[in-house]
Structure formats: C-alpha cells, structure tokens
Protein backbone atom coordinates (compact mmCIF):
# COMPACT_ATOMS: atom_id res chain seq x y z
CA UNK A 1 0.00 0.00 0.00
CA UNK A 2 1.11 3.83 -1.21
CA UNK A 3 1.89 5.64 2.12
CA UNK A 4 1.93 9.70 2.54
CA UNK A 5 3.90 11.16 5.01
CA UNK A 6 2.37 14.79 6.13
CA UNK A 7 4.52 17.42 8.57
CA UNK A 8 2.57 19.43 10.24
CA UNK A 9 5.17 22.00 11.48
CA UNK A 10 4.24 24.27 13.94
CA UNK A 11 5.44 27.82 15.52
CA UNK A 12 5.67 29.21 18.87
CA UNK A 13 2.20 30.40 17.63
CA UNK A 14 0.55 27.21 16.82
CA UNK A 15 0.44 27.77 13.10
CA UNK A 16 1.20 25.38 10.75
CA UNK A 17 3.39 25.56 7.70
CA UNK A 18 1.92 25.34 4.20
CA UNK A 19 2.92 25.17 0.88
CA UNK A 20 1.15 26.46 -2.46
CA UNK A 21 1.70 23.89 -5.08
CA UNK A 22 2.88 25.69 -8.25
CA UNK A 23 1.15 23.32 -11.08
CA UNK A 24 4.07 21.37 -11.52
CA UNK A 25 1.75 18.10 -10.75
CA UNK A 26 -0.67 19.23 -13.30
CA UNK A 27 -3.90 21.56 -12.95
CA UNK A 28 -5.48 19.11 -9.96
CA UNK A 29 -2.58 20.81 -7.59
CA UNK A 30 -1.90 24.12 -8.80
CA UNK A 31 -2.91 26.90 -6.74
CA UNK A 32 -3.99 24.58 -3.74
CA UNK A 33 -1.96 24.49 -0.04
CA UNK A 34 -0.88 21.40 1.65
CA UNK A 35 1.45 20.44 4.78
CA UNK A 36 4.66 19.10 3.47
CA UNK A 37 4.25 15.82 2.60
CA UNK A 38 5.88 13.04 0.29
CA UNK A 39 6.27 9.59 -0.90
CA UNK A 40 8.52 6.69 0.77
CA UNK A 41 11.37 5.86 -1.61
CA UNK A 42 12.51 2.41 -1.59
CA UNK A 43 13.84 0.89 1.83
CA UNK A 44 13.03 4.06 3.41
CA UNK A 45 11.64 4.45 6.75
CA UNK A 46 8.07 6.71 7.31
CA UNK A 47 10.03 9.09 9.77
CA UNK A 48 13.29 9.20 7.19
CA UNK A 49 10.92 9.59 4.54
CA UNK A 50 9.31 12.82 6.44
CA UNK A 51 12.61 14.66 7.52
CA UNK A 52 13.63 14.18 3.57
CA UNK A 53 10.61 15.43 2.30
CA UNK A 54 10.37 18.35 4.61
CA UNK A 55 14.13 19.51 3.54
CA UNK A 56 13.38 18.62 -0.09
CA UNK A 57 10.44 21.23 -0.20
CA UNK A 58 11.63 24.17 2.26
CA UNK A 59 15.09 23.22 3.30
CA UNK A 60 13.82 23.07 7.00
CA UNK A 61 15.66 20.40 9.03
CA UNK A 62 12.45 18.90 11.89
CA UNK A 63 12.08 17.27 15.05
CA UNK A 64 9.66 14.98 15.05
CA UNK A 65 7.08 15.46 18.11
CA UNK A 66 4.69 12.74 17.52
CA UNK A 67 3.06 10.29 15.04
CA UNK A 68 -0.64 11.21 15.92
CA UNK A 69 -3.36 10.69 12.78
CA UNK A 70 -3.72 8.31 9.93
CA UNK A 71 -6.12 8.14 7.75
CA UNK A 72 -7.50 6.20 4.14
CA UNK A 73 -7.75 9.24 1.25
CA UNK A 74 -8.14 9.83 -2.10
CA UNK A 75 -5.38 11.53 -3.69
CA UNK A 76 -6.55 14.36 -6.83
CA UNK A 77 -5.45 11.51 -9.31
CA UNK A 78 -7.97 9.18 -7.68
CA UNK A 79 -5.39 6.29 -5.82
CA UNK A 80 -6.43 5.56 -2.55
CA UNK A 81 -3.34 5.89 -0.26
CA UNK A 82 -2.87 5.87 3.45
CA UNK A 83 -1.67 8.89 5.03
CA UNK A 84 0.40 9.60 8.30
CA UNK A 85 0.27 12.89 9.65
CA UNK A 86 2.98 13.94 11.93
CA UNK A 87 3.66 16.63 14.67
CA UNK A 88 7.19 18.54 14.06
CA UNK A 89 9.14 21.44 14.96
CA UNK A 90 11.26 23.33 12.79
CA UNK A 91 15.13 23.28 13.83
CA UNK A 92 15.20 26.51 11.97
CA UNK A 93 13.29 29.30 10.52
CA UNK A 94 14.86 29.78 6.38
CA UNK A 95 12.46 28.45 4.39
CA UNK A 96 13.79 27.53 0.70
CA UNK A 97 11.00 26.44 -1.45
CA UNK A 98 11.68 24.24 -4.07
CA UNK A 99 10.01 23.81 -7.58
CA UNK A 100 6.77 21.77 -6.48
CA UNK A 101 5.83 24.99 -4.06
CA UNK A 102 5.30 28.86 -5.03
CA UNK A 103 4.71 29.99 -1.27
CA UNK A 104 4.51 29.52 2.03
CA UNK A 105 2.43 30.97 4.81
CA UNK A 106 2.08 29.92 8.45
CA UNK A 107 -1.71 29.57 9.17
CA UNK A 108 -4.21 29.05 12.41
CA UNK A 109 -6.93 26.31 12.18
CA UNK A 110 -9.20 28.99 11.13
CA UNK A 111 -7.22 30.39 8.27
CA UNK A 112 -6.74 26.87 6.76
CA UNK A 113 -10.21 26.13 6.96
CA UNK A 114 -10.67 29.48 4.09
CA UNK A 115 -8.11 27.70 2.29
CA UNK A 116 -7.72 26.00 -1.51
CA UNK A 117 -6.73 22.99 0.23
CA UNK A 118 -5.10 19.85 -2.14
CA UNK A 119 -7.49 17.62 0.46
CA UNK A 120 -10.16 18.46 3.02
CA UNK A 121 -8.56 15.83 5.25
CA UNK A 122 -6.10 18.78 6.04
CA UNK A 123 -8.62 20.38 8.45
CA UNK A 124 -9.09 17.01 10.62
CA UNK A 125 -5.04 16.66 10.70
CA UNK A 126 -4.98 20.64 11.98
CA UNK A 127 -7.79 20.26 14.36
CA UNK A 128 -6.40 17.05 16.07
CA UNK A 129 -2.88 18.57 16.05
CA UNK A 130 -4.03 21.71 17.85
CA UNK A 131 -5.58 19.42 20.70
CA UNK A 132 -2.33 18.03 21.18
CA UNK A 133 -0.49 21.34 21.66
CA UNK A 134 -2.95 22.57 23.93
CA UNK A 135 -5.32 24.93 21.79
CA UNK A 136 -8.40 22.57 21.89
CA UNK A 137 -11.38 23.11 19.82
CA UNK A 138 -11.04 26.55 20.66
CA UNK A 139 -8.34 27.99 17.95
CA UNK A 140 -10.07 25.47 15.26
C-alpha cells in the first residue's frame, strides 16, 4: 500500500506551515496548499521519509514530536493511499521552497479552513494537532 507522510510543522504560535503547489503536478494541484508531505522511496523508513521530504520542499531540518493521525484518502489523481500525519518542529526558521511549491504561509486552524486545500482531510489533521499542543477546539 502507497503511504503519505504529512509534517505538520508548527510555531511558537501554533500555526502550521503550508505550501502552495505551483502546477508542476498538473492543474489538480496548482494553486492549492498542503502540509509538506511526500512519498517513501525504496527501503526508506516513514520518519526518514518525512525529515527528507520536509528539507526537499523548504530546506527546513524537523524534530519529530509525535506520530498522531492516519487516515484512508483519495489523492486528486484518484489512488487511494494511506496517510500519516505527523507533529514537528522546525530546527530553523529559512524556508527555501523548491520547484513543487510557489509559497509559504504559516496559518491558524481557522485560516486553513478558508483555504484552496489539495485535500479536506487537512482540516481534521490541523484540528487534532491543535488538541495536542494545547489549543483545543477553541483555535479550530
């Protein structure tokens, strides 16, 4: 089964870091935020997979909190794939986008619910992620 690693990076502000895909997938993606997120390679671990990903698409090295959501979507091609959300904090604060990505922005629960997200599924992760750090339903 396809697995998808997904970062969600937080601030001293509880935001979370997302990324504007810039098309390079094809029309499904462009224009629309996600968490960083990515593929395992071959042999790779889910957390090695993560910390790659996340430097691949905004040169942040991450501490991985906690492994704390999972879920069965439907990616914009249509595959079914399992994805594993993760808790992180960035070691640093230079964000270096790469191709995939046009921009960042470090958003509340609220602002990423007025987002173009690439998958409502994004708004569960958030929600669950901000119970963790304390926030409650409160900043969703």
């Amino acid at each position: 089964m396809e697995a998808i690693q997904q970062a969600l990076i937080f601030n001293q502000k509880d935001q979370f870091l997302v990324l504007k895909y810039s098309g390079i997938y094809g029309k499904e993606t462009k224009g629309k935020w996600t968490f960083p997120s990515g593929r395992l390679e071959k042999n790779e671990g889910y957390e090695d997979a993560l910390k790659r990903e996340v430097k691949e698409e905004t040169g942040l090295d991450i501490d991985i909190v906690y492994q704390f959501f999972s879920s069965m979507i439907k990616t914009v091609d249509g595959k079914q794939v399992l994805t594993v959300a993760y808790l992180c904090r960035p070691k640093g604060k230079k964000i270096k986008l790469c191709k995939e990505h046009t921009d960042y922005k470090w958003v509340s629960v609220k602002d990423l619910k007025k987002m173009k997200l690439i998958n409502p599924v994004m708004i569960e992760m958030a929600e669950k992620a901000m119970i963790l750090l304390g926030g409650g339903e409160n900043e969703a």
